[in-house]
Protein backbone atom coordinates (compact mmCIF):
# COMPACT_ATOMS: atom_id res chain seq x y z
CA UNK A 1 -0.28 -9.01 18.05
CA UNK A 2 2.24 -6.94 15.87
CA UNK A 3 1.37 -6.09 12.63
CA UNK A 4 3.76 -7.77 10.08
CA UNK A 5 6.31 -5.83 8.00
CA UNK A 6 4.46 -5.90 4.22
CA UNK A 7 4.67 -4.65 0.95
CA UNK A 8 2.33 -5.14 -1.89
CA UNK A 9 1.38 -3.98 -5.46
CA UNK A 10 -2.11 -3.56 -5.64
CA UNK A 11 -3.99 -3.25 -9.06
CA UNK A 12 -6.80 -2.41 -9.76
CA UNK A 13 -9.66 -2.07 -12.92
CA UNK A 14 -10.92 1.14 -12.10
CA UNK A 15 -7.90 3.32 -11.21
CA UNK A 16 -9.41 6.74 -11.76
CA UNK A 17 -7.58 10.31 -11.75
CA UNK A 18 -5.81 11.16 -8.08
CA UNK A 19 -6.22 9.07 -5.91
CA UNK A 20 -6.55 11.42 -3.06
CA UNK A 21 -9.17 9.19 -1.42
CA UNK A 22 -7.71 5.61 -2.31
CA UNK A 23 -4.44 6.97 -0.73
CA UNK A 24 -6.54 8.23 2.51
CA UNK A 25 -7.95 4.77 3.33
CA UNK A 26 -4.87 3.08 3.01
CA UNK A 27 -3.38 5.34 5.25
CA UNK A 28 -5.86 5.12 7.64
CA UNK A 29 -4.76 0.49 7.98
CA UNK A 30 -0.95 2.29 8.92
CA UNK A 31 -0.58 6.08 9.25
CA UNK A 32 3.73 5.52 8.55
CA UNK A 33 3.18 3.48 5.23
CA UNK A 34 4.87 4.50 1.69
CA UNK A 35 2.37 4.12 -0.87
CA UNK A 36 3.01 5.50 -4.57
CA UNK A 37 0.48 5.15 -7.17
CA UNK A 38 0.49 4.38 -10.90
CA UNK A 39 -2.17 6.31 -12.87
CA UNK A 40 -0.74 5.32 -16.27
CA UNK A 41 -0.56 1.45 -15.37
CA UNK A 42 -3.77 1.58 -12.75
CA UNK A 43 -1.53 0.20 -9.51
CA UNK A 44 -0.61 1.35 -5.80
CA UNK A 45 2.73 0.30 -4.26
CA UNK A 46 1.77 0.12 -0.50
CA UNK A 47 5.02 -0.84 1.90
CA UNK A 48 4.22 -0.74 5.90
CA UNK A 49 3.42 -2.68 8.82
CA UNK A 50 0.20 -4.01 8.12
CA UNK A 51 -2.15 -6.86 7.73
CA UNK A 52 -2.76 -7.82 3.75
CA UNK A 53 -6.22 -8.11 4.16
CA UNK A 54 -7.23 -4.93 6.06
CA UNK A 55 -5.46 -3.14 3.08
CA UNK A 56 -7.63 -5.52 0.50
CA UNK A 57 -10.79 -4.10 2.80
CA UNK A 58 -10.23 -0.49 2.89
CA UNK A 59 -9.80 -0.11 -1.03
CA UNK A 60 -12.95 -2.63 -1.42
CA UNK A 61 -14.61 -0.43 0.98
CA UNK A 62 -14.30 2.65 -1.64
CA UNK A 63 -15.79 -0.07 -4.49
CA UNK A 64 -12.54 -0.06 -6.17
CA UNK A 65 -11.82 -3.52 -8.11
CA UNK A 66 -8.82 -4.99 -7.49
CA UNK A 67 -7.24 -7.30 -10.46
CA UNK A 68 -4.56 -8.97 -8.91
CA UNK A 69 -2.58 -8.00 -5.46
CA UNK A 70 0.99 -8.62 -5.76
CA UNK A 71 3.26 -9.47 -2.12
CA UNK A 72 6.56 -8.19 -3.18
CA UNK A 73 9.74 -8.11 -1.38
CA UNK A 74 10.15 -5.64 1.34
CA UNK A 75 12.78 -2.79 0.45
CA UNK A 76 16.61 -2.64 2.06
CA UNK A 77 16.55 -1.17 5.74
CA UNK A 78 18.62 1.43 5.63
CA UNK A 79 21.38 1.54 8.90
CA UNK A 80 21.35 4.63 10.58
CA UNK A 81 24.64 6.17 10.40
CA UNK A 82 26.45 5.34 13.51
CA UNK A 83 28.06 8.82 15.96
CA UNK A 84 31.13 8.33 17.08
């Protein structure tokens, strides 16, 4: 089965410093996905093609605590300009 175009905010109570290795295991659920991170308000944008809960696995897998995961909407596809 496909994995499902998603996007979500994930926060967390222990947001530490980089997050070198946070960012690594979320990579690792979809090699192609945007993530940006928050140090200042402890939360990880994540936007791919992915399963919810394999992303809520790998950052429980580090012993991060998440507070609250957020599904948000998933950004404007951008057309490809067109060659004449």
């Amino acid at each position: 089965m496909d994995r499902p175009d998603c996007h979500l905010r994930l926060e967390f109570d222990n947001f530490r410093g980089p997050a070198e290795a946070l960012t690594r295991a979320l990579l690792r659920v979809d090699l192609g996905a945007r993530i940006r991170s928050d140090a200042a308000t402890g939360t990880i944008d994540m936007e791919g093609r992915f399963w919810k809960e394999e992303a809520i696995a790998a950052v429980r897998s580090l012993g991060c605590r998440l507070i609250r995961v957020e599904e948000r909407a998933l950004s404007p596809r951008v057309k490809a300009p067109e060659w004449d």
